[in-house]
PDB file of N, CA and C in Angstrom:
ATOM      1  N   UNK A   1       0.842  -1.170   0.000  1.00  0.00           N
ATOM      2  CA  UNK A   1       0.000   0.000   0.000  1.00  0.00           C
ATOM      3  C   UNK A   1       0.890   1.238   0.000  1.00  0.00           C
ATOM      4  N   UNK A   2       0.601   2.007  -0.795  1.00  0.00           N
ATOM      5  CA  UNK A   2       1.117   3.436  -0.819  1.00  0.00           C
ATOM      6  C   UNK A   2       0.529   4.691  -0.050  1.00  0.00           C
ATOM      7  N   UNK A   3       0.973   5.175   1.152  1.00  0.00           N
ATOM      8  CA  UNK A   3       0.598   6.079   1.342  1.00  0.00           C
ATOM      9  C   UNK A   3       1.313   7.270   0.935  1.00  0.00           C
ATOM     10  N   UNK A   4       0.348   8.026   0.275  1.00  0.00           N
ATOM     11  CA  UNK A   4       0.603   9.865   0.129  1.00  0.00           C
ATOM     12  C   UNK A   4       0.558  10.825   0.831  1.00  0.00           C
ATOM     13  N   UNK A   5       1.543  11.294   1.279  1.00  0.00           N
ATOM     14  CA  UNK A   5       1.239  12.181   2.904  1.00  0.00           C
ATOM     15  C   UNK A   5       1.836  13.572   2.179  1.00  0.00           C
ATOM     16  N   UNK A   6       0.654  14.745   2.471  1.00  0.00           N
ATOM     17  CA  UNK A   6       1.224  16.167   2.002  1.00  0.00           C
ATOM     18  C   UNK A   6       1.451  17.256   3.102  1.00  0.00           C
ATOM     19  N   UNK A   7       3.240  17.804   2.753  1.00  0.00           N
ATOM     20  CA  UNK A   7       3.485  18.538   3.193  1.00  0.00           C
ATOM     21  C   UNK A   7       3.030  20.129   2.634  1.00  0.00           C
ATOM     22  N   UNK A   8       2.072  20.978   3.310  1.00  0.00           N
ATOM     23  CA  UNK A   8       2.201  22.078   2.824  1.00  0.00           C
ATOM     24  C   UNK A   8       2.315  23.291   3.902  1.00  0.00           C
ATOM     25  N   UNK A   9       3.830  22.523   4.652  1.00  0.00           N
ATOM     26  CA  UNK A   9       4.056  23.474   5.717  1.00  0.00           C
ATOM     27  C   UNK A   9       5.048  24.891   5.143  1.00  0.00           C
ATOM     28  N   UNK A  10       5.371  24.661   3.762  1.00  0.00           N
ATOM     29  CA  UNK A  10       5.838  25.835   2.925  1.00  0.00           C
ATOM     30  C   UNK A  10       4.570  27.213   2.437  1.00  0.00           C
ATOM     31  N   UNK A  11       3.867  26.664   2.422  1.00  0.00           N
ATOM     32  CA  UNK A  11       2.618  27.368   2.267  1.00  0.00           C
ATOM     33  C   UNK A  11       1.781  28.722   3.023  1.00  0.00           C
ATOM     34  N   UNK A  12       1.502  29.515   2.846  1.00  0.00           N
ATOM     35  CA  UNK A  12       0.509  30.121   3.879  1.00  0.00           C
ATOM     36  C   UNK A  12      -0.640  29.733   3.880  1.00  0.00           C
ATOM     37  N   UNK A  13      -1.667  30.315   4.998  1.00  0.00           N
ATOM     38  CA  UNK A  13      -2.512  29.748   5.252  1.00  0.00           C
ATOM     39  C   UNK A  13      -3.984  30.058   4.300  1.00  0.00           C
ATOM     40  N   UNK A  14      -3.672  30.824   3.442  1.00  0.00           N
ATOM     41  CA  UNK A  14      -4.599  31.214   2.373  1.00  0.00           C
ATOM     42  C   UNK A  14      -4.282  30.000   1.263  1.00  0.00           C
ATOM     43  N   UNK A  15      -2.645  29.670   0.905  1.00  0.00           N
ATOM     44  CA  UNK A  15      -2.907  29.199  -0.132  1.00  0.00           C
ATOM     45  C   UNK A  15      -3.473  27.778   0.509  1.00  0.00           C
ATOM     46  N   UNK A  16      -3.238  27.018   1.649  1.00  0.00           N
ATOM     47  CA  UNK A  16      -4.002  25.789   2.172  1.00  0.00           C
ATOM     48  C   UNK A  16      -5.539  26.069   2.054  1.00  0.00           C
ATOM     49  N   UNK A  17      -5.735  27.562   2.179  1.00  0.00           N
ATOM     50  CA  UNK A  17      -7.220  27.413   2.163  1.00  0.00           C
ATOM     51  C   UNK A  17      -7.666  27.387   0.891  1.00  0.00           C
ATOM     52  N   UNK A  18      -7.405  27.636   0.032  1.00  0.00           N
ATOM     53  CA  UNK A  18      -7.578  27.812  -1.737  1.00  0.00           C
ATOM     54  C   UNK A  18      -8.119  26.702  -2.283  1.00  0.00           C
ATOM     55  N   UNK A  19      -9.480  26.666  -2.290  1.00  0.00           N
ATOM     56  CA  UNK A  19      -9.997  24.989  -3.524  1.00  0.00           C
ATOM     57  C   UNK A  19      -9.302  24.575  -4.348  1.00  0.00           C
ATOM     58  N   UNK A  20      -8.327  25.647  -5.068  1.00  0.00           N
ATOM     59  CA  UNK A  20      -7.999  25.359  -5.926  1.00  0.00           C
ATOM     60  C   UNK A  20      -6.270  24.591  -5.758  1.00  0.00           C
ATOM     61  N   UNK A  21      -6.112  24.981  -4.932  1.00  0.00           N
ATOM     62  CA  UNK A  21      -4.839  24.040  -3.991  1.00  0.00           C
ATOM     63  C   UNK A  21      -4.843  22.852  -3.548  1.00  0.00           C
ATOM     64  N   UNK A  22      -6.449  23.147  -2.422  1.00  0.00           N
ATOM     65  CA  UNK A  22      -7.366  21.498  -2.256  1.00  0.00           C
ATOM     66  C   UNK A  22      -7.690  20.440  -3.190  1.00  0.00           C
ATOM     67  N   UNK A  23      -7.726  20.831  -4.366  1.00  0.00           N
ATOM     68  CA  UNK A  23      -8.285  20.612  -5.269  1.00  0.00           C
ATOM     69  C   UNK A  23      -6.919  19.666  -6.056  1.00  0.00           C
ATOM     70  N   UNK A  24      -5.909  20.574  -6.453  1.00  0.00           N
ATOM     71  CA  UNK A  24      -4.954  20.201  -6.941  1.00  0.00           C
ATOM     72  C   UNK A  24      -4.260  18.978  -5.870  1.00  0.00           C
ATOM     73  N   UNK A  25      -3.795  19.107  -4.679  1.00  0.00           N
ATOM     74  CA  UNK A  25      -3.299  18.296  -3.744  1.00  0.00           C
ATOM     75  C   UNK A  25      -3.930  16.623  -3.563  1.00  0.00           C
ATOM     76  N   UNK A  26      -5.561  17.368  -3.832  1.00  0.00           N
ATOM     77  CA  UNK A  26      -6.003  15.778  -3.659  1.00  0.00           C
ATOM     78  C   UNK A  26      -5.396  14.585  -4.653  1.00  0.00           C
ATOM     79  N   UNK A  27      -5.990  15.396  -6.235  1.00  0.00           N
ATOM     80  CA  UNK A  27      -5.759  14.691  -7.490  1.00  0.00           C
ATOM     81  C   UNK A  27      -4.150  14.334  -7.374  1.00  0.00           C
ATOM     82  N   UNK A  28      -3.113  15.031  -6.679  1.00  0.00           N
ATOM     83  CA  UNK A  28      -1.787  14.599  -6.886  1.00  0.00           C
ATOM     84  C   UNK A  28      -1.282  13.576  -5.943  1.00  0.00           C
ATOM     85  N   UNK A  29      -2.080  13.748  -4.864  1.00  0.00           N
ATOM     86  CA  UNK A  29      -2.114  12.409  -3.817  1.00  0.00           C
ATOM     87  C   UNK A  29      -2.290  11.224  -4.627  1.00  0.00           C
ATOM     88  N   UNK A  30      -3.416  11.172  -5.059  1.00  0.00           N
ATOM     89  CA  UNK A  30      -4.450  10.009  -5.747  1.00  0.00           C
ATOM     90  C   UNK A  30      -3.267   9.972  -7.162  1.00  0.00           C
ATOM     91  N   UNK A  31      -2.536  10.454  -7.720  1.00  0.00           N
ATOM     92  CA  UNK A  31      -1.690  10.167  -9.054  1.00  0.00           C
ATOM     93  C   UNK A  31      -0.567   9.034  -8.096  1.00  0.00           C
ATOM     94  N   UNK A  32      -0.344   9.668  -6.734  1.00  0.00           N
ATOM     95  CA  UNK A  32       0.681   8.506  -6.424  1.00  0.00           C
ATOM     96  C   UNK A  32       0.257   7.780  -5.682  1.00  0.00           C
ATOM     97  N   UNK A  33      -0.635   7.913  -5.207  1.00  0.00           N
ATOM     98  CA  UNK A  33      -0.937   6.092  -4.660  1.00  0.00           C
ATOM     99  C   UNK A  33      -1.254   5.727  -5.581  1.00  0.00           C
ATOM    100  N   UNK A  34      -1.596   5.656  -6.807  1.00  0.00           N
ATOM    101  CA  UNK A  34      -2.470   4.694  -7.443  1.00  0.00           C
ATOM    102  C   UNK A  34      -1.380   4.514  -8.490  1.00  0.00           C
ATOM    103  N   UNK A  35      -0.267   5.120  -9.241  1.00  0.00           N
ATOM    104  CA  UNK A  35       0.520   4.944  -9.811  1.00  0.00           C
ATOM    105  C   UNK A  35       1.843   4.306  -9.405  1.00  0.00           C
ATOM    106  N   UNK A  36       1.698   4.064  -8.055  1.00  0.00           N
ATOM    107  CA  UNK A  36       3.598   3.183  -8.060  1.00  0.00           C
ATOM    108  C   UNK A  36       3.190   2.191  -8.368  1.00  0.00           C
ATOM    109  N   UNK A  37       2.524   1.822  -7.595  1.00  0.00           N
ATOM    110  CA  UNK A  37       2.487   0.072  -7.963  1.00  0.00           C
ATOM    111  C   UNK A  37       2.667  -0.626  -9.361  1.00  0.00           C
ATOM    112  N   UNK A  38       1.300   0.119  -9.833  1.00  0.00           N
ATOM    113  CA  UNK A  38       1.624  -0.351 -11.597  1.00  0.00           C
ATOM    114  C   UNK A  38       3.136   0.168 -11.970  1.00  0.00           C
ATOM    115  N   UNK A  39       3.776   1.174 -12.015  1.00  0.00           N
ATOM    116  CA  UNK A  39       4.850   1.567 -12.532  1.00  0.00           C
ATOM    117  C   UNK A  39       6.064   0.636 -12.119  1.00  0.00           C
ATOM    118  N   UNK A  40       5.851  -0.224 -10.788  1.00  0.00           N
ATOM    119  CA  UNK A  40       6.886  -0.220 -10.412  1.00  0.00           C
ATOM    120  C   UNK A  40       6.522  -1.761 -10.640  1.00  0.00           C
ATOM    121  N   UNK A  41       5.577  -3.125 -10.837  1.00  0.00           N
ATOM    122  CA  UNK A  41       5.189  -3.826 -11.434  1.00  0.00           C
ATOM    123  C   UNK A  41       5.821  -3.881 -13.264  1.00  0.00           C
ATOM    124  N   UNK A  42       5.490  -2.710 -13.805  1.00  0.00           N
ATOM    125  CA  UNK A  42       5.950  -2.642 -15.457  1.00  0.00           C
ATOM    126  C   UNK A  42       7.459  -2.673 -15.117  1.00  0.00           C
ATOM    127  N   UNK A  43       8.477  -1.977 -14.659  1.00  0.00           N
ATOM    128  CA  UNK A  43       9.811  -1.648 -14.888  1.00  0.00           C
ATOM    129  C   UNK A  43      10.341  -2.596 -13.937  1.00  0.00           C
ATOM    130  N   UNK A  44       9.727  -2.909 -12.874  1.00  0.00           N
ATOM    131  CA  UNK A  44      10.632  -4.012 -12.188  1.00  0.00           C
ATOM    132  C   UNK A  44       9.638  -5.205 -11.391  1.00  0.00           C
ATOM    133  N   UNK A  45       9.167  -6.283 -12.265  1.00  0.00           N
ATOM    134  CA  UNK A  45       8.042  -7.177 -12.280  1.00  0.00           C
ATOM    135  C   UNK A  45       8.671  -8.145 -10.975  1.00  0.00           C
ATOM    136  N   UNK A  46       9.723  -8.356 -10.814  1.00  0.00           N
ATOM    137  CA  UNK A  46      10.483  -9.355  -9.769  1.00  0.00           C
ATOM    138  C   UNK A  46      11.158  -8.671  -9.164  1.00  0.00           C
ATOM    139  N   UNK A  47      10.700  -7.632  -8.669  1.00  0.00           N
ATOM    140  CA  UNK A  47      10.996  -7.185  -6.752  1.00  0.00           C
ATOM    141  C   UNK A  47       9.736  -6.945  -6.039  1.00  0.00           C
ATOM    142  N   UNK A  48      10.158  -7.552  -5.071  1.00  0.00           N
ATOM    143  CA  UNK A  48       8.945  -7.325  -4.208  1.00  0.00           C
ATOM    144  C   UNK A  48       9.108  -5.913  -3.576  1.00  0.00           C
ATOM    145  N   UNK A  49       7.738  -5.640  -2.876  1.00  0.00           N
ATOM    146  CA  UNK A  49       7.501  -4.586  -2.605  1.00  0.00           C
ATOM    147  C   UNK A  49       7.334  -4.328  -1.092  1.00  0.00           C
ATOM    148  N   UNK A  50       7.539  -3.532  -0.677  1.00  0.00           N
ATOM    149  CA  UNK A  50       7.005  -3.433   0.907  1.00  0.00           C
ATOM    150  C   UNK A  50       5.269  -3.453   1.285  1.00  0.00           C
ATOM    151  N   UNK A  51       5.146  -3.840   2.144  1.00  0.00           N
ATOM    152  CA  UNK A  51       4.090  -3.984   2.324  1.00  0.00           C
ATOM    153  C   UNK A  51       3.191  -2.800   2.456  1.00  0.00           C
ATOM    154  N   UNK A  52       4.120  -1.425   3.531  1.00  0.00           N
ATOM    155  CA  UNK A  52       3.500   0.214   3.154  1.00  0.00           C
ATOM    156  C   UNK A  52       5.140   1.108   2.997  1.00  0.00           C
ATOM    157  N   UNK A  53       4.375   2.027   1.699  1.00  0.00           N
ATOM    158  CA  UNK A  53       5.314   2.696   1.314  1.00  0.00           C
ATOM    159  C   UNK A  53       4.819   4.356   1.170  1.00  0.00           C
ATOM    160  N   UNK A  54       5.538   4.990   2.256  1.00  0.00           N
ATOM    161  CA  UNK A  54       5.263   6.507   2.447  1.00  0.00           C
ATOM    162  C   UNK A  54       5.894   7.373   1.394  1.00  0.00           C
ATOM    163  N   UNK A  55       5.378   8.364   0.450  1.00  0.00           N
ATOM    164  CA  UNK A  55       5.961   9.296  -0.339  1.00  0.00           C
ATOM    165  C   UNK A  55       5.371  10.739   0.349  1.00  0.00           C
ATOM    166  N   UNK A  56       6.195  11.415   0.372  1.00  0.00           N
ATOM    167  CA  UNK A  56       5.750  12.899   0.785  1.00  0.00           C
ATOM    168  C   UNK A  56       5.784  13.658  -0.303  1.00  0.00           C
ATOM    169  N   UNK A  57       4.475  14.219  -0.389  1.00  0.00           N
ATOM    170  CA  UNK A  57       4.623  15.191  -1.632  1.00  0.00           C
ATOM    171  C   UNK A  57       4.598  16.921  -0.789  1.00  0.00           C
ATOM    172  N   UNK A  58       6.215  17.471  -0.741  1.00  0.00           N
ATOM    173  CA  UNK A  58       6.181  18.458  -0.255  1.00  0.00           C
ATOM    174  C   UNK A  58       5.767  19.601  -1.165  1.00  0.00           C
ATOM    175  N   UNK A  59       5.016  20.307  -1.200  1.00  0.00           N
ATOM    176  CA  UNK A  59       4.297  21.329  -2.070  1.00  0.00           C
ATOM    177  C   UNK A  59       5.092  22.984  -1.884  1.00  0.00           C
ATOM    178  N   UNK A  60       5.270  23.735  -2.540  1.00  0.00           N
ATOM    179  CA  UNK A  60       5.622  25.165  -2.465  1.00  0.00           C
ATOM    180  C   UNK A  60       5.927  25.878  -3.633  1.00  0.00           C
ATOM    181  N   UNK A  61       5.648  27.362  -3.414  1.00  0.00           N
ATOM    182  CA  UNK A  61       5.857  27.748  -4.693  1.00  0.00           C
ATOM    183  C   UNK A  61       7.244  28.466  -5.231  1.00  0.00           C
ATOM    184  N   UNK A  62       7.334  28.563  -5.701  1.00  0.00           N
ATOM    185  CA  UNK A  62       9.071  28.685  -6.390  1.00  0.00           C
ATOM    186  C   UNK A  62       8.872  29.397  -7.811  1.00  0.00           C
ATOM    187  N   UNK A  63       9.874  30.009  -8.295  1.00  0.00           N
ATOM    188  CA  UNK A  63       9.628  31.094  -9.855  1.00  0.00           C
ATOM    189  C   UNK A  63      10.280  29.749 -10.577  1.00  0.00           C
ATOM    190  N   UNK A  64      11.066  29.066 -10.314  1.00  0.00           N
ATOM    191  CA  UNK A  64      11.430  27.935 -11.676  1.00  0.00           C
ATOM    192  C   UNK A  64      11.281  26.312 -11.313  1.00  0.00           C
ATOM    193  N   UNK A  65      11.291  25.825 -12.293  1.00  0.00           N
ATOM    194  CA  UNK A  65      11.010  24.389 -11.765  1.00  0.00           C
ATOM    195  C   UNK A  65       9.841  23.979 -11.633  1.00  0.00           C
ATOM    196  N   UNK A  66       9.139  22.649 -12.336  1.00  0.00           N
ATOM    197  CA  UNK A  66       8.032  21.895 -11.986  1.00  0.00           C
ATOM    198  C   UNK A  66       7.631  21.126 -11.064  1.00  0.00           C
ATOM    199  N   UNK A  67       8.820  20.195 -11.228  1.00  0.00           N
ATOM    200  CA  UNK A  67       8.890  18.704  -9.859  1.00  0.00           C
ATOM    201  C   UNK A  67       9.988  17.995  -9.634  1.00  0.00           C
ATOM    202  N   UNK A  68      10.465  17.751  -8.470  1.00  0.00           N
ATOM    203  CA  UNK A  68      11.662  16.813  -8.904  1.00  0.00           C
ATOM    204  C   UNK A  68      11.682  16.010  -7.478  1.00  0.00           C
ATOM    205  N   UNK A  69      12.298  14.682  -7.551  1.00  0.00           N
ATOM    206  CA  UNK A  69      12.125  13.581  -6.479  1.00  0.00           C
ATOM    207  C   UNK A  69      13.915  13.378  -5.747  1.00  0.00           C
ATOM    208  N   UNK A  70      13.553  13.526  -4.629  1.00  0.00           N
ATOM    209  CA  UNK A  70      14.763  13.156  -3.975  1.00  0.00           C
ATOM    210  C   UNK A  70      14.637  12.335  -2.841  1.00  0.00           C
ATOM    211  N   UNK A  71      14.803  11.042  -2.508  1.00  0.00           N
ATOM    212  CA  UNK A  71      14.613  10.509  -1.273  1.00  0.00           C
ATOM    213  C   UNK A  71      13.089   9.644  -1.462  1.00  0.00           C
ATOM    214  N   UNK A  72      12.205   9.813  -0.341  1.00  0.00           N
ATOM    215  CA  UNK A  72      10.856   9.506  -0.463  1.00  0.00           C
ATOM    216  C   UNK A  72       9.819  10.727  -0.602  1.00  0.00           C
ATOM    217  N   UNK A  73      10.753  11.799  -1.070  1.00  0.00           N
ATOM    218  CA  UNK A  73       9.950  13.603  -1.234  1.00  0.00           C
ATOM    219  C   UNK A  73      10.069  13.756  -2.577  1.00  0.00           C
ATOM    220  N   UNK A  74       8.207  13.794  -3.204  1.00  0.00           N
ATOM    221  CA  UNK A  74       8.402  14.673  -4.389  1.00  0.00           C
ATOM    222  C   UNK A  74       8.153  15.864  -4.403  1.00  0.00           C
ATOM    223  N   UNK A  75       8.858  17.166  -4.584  1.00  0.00           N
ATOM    224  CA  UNK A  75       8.120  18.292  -4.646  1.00  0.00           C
ATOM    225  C   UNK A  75       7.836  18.751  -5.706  1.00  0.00           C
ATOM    226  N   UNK A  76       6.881  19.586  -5.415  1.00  0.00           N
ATOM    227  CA  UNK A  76       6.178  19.772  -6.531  1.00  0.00           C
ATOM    228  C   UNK A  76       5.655  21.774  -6.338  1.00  0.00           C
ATOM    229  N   UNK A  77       6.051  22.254  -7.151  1.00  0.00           N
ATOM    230  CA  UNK A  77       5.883  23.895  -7.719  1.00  0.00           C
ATOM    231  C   UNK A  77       4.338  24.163  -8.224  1.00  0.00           C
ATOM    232  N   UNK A  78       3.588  24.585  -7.108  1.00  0.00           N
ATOM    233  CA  UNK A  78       2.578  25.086  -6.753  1.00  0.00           C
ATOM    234  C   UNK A  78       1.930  26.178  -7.748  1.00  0.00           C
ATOM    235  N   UNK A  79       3.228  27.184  -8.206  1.00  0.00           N
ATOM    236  CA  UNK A  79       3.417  27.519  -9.056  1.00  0.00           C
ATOM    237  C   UNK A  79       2.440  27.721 -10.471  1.00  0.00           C
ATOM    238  N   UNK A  80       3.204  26.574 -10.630  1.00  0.00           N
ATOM    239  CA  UNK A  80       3.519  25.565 -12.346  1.00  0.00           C
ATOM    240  C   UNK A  80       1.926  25.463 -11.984  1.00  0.00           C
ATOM    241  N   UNK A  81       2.102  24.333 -10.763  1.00  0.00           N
ATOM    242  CA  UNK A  81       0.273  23.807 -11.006  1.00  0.00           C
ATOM    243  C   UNK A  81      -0.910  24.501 -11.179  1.00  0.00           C
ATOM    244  N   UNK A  82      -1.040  25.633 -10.270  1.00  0.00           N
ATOM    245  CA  UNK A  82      -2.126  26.009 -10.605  1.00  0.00           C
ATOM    246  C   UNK A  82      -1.908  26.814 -11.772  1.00  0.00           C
ATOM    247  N   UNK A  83      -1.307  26.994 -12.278  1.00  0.00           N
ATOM    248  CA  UNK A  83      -1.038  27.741 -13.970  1.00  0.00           C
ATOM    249  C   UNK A  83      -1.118  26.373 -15.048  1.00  0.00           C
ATOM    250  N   UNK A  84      -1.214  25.201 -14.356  1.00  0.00           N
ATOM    251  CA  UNK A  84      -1.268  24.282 -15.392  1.00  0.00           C
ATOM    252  C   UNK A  84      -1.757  22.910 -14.360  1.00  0.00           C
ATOM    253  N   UNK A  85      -3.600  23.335 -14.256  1.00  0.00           N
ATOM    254  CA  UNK A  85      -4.041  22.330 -13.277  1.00  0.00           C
ATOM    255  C   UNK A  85      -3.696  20.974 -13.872  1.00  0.00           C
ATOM    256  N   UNK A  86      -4.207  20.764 -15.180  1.00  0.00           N
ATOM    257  CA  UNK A  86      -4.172  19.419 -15.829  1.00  0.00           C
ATOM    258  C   UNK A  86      -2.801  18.755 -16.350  1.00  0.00           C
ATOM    259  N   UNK A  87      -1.543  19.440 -15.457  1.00  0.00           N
ATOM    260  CA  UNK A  87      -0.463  18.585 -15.914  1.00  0.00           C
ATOM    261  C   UNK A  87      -0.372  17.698 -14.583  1.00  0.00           C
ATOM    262  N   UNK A  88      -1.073  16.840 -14.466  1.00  0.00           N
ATOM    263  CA  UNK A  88      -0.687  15.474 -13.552  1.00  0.00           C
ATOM    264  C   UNK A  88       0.146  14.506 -13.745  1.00  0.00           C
ATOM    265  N   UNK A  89       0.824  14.819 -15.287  1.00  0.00           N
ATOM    266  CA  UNK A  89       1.530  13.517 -15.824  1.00  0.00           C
ATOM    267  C   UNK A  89       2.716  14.107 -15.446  1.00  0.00           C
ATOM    268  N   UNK A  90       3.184  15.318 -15.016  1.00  0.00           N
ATOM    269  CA  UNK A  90       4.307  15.753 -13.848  1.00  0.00           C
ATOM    270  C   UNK A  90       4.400  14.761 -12.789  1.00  0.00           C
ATOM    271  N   UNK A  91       3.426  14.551 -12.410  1.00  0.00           N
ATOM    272  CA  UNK A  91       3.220  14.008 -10.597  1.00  0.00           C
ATOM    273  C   UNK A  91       3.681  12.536 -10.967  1.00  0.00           C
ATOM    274  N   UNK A  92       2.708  12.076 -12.110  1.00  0.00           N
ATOM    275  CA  UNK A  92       3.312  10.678 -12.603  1.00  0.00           C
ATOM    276  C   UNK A  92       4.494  10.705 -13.259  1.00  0.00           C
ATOM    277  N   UNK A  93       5.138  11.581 -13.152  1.00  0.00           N
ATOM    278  CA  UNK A  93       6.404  11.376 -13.777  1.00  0.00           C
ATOM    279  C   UNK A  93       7.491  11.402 -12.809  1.00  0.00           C
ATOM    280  N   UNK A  94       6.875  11.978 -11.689  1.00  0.00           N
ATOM    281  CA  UNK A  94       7.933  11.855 -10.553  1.00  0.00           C
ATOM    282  C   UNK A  94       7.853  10.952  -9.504  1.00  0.00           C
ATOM    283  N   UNK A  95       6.607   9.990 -10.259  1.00  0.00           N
ATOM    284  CA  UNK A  95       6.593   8.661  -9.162  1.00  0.00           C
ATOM    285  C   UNK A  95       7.111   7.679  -9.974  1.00  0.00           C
ATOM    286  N   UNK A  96       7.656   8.246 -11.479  1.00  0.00           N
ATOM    287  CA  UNK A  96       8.465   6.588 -12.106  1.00  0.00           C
ATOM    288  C   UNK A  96      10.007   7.032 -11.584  1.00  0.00           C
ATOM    289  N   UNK A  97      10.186   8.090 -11.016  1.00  0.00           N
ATOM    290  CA  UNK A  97      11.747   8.573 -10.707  1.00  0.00           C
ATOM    291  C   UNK A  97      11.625   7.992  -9.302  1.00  0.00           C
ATOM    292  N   UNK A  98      10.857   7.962  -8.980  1.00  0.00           N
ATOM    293  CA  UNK A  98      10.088   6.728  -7.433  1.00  0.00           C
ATOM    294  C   UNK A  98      10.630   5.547  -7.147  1.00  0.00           C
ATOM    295  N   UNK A  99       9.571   4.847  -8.468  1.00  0.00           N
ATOM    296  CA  UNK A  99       9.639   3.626  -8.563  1.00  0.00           C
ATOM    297  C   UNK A  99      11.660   3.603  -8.648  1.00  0.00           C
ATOM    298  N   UNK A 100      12.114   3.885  -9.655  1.00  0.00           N
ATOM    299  CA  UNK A 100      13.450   3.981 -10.328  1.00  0.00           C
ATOM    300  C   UNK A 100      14.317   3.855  -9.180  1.00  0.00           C
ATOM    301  N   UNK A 101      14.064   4.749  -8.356  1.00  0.00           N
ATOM    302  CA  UNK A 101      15.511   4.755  -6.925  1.00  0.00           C
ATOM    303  C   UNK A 101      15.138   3.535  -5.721  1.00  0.00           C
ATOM    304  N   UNK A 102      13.297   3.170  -6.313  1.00  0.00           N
ATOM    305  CA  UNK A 102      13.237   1.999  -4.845  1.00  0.00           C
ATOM    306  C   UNK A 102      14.485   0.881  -4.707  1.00  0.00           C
ATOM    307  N   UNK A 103      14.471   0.109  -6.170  1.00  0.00           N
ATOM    308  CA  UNK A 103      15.214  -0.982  -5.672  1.00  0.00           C
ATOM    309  C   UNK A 103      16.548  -1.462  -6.113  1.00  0.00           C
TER     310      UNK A 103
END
């Protein structure tokens, strides 16, 4: 099981309050739990997996940069997103850089 745990202690308390933040955070939660597994099934079919696996998606906004994964933290440019709600294939792109460093 994958849990998605979000940091948006970079944030103020307007942009936590923002639907449109809420909004975005949920759908990027839900891109990575529901995407390692398969990803990490396609690229590496014979490793097993842990039984729970925590990713933090630390959120903040920044003038450059989309997303990038270091550790079990993807962050992700708050930015970018709400200027480009429907790029989720960011979020999935930084859970195959995920999958890639698990094993």
């Amino acid at each position: 099981m994958v849990i998605a745990a979000t940091d948006l202690s970079a944030l103020t308390v307007a942009d936590q309050a923002n639907p449109d933040v809420q909004r975005f955070v949920t759908r990027a939660q839900a891109v990575a739990q529901d995407s390692f597994v398969p990803i990490h099934q396609l690229l590496f079919p014979d490793t097993q997996l842990p039984d729970t696996l925590t990713v933090t998606l630390h959120v903040i906004h920044q003038r450059d940069g989309i997303a990038w994964t270091s550790g079990g933290i993807v962050t992700l440019n708050l930015t970018w997103f709400l200027a480009h709600p429907d790029d989720l294939g960011a979020v999935y792109h930084e859970m195959v850089h995920m999958v890639q460093a698990y094993p």
